[in-house]
C-alpha atoms as a PDB file:
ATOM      1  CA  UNK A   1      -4.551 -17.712   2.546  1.00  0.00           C
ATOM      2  CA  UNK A   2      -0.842 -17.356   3.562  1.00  0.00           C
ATOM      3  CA  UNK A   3      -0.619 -12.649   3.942  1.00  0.00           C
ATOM      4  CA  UNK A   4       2.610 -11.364   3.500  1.00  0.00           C
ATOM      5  CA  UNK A   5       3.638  -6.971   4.532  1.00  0.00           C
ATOM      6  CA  UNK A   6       5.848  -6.089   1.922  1.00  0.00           C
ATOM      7  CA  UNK A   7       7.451  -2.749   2.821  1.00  0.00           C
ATOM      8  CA  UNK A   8      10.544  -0.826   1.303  1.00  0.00           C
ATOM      9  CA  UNK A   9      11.596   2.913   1.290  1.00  0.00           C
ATOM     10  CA  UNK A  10      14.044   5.100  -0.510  1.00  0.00           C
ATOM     11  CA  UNK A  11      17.855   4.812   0.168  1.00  0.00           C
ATOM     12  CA  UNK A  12      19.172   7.302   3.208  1.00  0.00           C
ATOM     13  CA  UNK A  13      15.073   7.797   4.267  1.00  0.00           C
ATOM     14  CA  UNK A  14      14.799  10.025   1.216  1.00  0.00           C
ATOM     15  CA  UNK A  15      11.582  10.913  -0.613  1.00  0.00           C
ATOM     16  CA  UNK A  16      10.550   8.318  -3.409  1.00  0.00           C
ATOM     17  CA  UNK A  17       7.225  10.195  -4.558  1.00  0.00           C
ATOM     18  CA  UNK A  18       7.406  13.782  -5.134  1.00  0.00           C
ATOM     19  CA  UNK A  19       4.227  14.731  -6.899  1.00  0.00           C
ATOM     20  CA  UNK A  20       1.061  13.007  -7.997  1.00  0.00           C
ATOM     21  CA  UNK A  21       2.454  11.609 -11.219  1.00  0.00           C
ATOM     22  CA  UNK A  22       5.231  10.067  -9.572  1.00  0.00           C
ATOM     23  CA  UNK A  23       2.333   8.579  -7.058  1.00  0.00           C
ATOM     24  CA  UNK A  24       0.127   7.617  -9.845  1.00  0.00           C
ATOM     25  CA  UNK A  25       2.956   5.787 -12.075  1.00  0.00           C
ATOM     26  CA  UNK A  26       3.608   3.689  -8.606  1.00  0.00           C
ATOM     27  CA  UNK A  27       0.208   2.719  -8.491  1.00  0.00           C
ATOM     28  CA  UNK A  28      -0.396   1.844 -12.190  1.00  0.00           C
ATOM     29  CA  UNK A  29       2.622  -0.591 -11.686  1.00  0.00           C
ATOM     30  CA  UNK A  30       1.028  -2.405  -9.246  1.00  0.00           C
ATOM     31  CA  UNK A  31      -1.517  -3.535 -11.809  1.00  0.00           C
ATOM     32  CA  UNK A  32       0.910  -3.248 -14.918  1.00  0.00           C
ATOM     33  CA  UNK A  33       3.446  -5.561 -13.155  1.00  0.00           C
ATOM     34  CA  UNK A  34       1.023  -8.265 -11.438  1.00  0.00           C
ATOM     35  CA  UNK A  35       1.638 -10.910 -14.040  1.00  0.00           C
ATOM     36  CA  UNK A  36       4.222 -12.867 -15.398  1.00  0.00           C
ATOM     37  CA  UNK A  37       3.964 -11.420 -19.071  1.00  0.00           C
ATOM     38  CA  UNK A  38       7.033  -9.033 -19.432  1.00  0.00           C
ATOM     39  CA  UNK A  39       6.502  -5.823 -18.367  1.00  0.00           C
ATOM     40  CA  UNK A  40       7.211  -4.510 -22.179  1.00  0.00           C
ATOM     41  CA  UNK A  41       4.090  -6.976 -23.055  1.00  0.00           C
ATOM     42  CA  UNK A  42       1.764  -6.087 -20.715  1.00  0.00           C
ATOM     43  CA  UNK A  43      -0.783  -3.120 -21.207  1.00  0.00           C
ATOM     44  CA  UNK A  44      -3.504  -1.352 -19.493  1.00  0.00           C
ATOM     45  CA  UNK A  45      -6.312   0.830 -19.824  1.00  0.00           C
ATOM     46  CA  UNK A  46      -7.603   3.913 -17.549  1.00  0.00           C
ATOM     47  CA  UNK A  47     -11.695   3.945 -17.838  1.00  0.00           C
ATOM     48  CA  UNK A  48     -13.055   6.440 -15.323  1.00  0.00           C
ATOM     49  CA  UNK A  49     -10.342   7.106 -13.739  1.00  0.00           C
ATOM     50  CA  UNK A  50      -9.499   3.244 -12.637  1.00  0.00           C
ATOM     51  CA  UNK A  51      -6.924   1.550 -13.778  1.00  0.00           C
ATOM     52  CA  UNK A  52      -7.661  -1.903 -16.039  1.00  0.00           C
ATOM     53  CA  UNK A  53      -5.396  -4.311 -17.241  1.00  0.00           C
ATOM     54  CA  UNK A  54      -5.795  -6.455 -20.549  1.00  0.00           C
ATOM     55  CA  UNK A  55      -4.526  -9.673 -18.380  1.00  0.00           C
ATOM     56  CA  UNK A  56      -6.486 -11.878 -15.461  1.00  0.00           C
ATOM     57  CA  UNK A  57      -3.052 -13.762 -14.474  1.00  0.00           C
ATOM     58  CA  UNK A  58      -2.440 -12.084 -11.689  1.00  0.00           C
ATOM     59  CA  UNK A  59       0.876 -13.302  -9.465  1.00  0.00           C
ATOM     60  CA  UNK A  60      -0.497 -12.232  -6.148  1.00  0.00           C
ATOM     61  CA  UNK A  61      -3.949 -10.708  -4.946  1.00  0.00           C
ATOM     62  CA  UNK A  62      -3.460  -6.892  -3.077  1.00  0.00           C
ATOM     63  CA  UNK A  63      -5.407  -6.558  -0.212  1.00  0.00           C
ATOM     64  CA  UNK A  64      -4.213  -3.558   0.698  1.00  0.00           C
ATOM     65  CA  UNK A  65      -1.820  -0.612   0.121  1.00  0.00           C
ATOM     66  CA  UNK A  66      -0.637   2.726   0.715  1.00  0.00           C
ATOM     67  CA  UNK A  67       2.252   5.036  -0.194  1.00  0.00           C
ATOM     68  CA  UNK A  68       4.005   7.401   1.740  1.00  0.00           C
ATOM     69  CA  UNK A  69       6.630  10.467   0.856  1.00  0.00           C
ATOM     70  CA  UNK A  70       9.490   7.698   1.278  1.00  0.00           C
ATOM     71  CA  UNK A  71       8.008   4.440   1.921  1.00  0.00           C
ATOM     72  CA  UNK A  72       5.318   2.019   0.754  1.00  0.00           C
ATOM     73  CA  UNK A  73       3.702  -1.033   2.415  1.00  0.00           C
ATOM     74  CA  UNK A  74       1.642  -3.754   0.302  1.00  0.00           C
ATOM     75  CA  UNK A  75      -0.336  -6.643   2.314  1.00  0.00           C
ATOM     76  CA  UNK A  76       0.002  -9.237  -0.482  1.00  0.00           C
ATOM     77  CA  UNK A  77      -1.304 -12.816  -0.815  1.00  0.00           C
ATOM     78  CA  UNK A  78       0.360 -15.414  -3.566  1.00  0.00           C
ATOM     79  CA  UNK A  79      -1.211 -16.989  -6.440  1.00  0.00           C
ATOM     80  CA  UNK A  80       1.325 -18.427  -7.874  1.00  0.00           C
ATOM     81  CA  UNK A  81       4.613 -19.834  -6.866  1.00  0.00           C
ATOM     82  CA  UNK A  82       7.309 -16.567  -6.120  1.00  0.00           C
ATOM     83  CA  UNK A  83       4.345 -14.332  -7.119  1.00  0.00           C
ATOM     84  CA  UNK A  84       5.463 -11.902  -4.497  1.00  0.00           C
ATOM     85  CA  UNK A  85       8.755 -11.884  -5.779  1.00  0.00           C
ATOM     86  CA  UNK A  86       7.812 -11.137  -9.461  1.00  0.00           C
ATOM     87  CA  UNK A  87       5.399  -8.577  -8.970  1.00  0.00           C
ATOM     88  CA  UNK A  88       7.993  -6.687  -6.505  1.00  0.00           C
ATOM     89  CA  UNK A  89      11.087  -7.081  -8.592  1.00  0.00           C
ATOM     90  CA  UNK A  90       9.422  -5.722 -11.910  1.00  0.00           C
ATOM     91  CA  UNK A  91       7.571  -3.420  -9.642  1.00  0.00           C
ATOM     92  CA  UNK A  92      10.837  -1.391  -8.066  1.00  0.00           C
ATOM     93  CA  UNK A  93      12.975  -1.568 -11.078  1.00  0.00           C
ATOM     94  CA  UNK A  94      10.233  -0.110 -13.129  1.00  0.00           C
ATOM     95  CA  UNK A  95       9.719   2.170 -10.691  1.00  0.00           C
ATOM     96  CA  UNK A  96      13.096   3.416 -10.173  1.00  0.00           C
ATOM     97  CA  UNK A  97      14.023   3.292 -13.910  1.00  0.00           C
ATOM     98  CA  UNK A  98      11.162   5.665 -14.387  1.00  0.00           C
ATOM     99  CA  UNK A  99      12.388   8.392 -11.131  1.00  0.00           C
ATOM    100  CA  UNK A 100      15.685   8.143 -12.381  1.00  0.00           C
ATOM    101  CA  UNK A 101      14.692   9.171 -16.005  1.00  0.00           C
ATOM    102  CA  UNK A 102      12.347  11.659 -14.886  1.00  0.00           C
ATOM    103  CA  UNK A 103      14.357  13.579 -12.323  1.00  0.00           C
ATOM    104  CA  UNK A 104      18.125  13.092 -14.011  1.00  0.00           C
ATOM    105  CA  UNK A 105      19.335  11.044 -10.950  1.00  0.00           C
ATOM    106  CA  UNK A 106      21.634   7.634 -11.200  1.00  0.00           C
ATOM    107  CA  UNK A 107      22.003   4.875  -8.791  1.00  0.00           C
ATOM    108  CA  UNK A 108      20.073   2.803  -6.439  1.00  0.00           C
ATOM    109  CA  UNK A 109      16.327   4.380  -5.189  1.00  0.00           C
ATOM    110  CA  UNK A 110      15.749   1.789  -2.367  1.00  0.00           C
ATOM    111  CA  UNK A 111      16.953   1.062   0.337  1.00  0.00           C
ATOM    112  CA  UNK A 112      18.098  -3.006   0.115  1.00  0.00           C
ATOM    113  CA  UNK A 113      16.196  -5.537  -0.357  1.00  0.00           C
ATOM    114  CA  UNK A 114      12.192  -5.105   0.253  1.00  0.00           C
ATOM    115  CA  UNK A 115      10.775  -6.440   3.368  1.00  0.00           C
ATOM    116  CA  UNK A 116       8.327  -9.630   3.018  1.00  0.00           C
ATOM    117  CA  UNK A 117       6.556 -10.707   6.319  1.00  0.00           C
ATOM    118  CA  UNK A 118       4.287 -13.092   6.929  1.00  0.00           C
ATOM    119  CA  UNK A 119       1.929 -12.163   8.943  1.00  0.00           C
ATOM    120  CA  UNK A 120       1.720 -15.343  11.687  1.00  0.00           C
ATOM    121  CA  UNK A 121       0.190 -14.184  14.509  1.00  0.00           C
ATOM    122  CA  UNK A 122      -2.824 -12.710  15.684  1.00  0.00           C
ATOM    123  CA  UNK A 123      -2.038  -9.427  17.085  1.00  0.00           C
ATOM    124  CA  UNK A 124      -0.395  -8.680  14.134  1.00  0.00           C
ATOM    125  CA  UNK A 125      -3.366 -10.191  11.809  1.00  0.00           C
ATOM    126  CA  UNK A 126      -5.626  -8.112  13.365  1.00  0.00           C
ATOM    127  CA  UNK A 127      -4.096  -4.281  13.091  1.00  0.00           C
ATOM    128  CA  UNK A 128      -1.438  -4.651  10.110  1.00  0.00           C
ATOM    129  CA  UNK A 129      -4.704  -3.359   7.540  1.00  0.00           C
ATOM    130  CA  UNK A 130      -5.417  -0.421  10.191  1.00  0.00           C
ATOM    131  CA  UNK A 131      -1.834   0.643  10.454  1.00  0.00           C
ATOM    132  CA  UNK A 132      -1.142   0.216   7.056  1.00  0.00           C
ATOM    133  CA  UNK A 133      -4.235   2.560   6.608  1.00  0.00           C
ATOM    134  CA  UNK A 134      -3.155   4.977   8.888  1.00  0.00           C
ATOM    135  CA  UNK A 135      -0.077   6.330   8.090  1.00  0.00           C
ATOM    136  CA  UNK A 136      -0.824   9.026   6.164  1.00  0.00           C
ATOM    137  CA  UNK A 137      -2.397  10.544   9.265  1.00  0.00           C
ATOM    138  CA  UNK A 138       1.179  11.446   9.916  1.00  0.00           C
ATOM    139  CA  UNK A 139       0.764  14.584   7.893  1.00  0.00           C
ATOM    140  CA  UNK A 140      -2.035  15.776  10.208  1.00  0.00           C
ATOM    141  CA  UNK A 141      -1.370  18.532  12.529  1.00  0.00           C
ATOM    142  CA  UNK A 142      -1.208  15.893  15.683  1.00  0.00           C
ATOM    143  CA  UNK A 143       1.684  14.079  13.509  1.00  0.00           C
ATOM    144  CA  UNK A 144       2.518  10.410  14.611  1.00  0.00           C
ATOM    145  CA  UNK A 145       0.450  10.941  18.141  1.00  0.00           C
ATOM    146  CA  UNK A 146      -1.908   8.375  16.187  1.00  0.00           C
ATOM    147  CA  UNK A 147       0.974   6.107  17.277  1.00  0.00           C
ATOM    148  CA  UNK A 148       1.393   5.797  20.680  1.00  0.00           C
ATOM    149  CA  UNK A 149      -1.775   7.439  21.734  1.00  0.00           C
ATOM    150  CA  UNK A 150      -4.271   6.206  19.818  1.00  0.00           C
ATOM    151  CA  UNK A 151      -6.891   8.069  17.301  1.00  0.00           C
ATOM    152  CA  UNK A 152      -8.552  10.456  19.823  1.00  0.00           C
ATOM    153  CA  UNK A 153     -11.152  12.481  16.714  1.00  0.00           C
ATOM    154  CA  UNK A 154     -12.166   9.294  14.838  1.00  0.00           C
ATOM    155  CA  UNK A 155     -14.318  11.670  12.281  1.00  0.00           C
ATOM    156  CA  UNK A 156     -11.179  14.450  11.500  1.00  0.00           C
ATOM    157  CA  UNK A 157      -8.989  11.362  11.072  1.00  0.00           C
ATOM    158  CA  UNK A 158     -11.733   9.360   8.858  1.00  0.00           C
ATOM    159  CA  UNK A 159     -12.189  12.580   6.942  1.00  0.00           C
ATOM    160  CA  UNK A 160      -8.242  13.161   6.297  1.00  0.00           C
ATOM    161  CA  UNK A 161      -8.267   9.273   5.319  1.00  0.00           C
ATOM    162  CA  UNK A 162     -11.048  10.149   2.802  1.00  0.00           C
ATOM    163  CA  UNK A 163      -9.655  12.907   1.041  1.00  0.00           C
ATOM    164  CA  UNK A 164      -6.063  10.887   0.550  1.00  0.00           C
ATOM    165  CA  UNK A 165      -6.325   9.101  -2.266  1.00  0.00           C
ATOM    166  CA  UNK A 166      -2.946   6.829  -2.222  1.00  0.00           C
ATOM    167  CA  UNK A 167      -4.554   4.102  -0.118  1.00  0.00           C
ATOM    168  CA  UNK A 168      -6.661   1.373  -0.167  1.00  0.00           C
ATOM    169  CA  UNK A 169      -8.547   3.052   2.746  1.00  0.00           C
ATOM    170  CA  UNK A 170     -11.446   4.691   0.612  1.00  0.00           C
ATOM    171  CA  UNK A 171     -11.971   1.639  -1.427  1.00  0.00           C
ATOM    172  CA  UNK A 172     -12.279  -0.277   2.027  1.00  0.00           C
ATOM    173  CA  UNK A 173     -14.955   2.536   2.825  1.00  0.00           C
ATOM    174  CA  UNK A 174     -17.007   1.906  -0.523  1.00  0.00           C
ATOM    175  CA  UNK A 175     -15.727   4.828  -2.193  1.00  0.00           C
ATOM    176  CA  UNK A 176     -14.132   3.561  -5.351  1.00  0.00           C
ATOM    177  CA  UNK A 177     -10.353   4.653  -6.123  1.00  0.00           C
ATOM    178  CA  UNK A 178      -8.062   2.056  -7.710  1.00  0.00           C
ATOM    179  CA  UNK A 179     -10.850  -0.947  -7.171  1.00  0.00           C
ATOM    180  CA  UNK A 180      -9.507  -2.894  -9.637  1.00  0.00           C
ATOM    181  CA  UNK A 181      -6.280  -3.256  -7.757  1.00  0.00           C
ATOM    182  CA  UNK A 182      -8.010  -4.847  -5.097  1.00  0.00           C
ATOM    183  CA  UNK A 183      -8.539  -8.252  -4.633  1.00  0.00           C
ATOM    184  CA  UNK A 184     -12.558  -8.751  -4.653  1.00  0.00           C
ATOM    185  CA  UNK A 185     -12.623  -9.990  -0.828  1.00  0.00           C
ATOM    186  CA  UNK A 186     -11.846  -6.275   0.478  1.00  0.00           C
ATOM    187  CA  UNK A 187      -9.934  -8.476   2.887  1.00  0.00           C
ATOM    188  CA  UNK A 188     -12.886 -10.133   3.962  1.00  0.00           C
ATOM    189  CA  UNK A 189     -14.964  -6.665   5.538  1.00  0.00           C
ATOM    190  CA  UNK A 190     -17.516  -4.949   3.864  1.00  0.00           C
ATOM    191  CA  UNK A 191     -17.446  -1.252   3.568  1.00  0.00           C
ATOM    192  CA  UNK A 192     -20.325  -1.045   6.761  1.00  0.00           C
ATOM    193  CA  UNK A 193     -18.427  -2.950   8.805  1.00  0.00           C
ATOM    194  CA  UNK A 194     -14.808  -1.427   7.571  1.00  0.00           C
ATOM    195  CA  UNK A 195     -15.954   2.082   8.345  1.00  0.00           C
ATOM    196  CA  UNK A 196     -16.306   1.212  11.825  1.00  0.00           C
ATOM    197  CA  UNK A 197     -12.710   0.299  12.312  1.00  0.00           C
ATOM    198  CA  UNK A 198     -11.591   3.648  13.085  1.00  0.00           C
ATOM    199  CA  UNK A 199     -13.606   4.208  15.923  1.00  0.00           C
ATOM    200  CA  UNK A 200     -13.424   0.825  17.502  1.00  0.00           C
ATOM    201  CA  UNK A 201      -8.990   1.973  17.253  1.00  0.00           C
ATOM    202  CA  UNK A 202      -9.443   4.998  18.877  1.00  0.00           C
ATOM    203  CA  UNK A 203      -7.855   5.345  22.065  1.00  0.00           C
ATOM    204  CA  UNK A 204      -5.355   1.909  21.341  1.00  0.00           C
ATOM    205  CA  UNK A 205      -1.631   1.813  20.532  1.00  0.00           C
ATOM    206  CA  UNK A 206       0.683  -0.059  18.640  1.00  0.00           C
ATOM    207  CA  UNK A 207       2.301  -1.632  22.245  1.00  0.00           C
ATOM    208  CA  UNK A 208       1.240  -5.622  21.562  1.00  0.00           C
ATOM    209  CA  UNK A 209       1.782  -5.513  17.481  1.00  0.00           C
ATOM    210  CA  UNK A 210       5.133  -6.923  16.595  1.00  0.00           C
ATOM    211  CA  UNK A 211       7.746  -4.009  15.620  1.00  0.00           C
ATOM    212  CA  UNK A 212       9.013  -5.117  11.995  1.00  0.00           C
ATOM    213  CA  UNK A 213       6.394  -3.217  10.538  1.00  0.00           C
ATOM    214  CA  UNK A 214       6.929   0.398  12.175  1.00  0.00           C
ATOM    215  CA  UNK A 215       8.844   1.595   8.912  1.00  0.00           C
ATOM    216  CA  UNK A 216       9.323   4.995   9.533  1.00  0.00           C
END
């Protein structure tokens, strides 16, 4: 399996998801738009609160996700040839065609072109689903200590990761959100093992992980 981070954010830094709806129609894309049907022929279904799509062709598997006041980041995987680049170029168009409707605005929402890297070493293998996880701890009191400094009250930070619900993180932890989303593997951890992950990072920073994918 060949990973890709796939990270963009709005134009000038500015906020991309306002509200929950805005949030939620974001996340529905990222089923509605993994296939190579047209987005005008593609459906889907919510049953209990999930999100289902009438299609199995997916373009890439999602093992992982989160979304941010102005950012996103998506740890992707191909299954088909340019998958990455389908699902993302429906997936921002769609998105911005619906923000611009909804909030009377005109013009590009993000900034350039999204970022796609492969993740090829390591270091980088081995915290991008942590990090990726992590952000929203930014909007805890301690800000982005988490950081630099490492996670110094594993359960407050667990517990702020459980109640934020525009992540893969709770799904990780066995607590299903969007699981059908998800590719099936959970990126190869149970939820046992996953929900030690935030105490074996406490106390580590960011220093050794390659810098491309500190989006701010």
């Amino acid at each position: 399996m060949e990973l890709f981070h796939v990270l963009n954010r709005g134009v000038e830094k500015r906020n991309i998801f306002l509200d929950d709806k805005d949030r939620f129609r974001f996340v529905h894309g990222l089923l509605l738009f993994n296939t190579t049907r047209p987005a005008n022929n593609t459906t889907y279904l919510i049953e209990n609160n999930d999100i289902v799509s009438r299609y199995t062709e997916r373009v890439v598997d999602i093992h992982g996700w989160c979304l941010m006041k102005n950012h996103y980041h998506l740890l992707l995987s191909e299954r088909v040839e340019s998958g990455i680049s389908i699902l993302i170029r429906k997936l921002n168009i769609g998105y911005a065609k619906y923000f611009n409707e909804r909030y009377k605005r005109s013009g590009y929402l993000f900034q350039g072109r999204t970022k796609k890297i492969r993740v090829n070493s390591e270091a980088y293998f081995m915290h991008i689903l942590n990090y990726v996880h992590f952000n929203p701890l930014d909007y805890m009191q301690e800000g982005r200590a988490w950081r630099f400094h490492g996670i110094k009250n594993p359960a407050r930070a667990h517990a702020h990761l459980m109640k934020y619900r525009w992540s893969s993180y709770q799904d990780y932890c066995g607590k299903p959100n969007f699981p059908s989303i998800l590719a099936t593997d959970l990126f190869g951890e149970s939820p046992a093992k996953f929900k030690r992950h935030i105490i074996d990072y406490s106390g580590t920073n960011h220093a050794d992980v390659p810098t491309q994918f500190l989006l701010e």
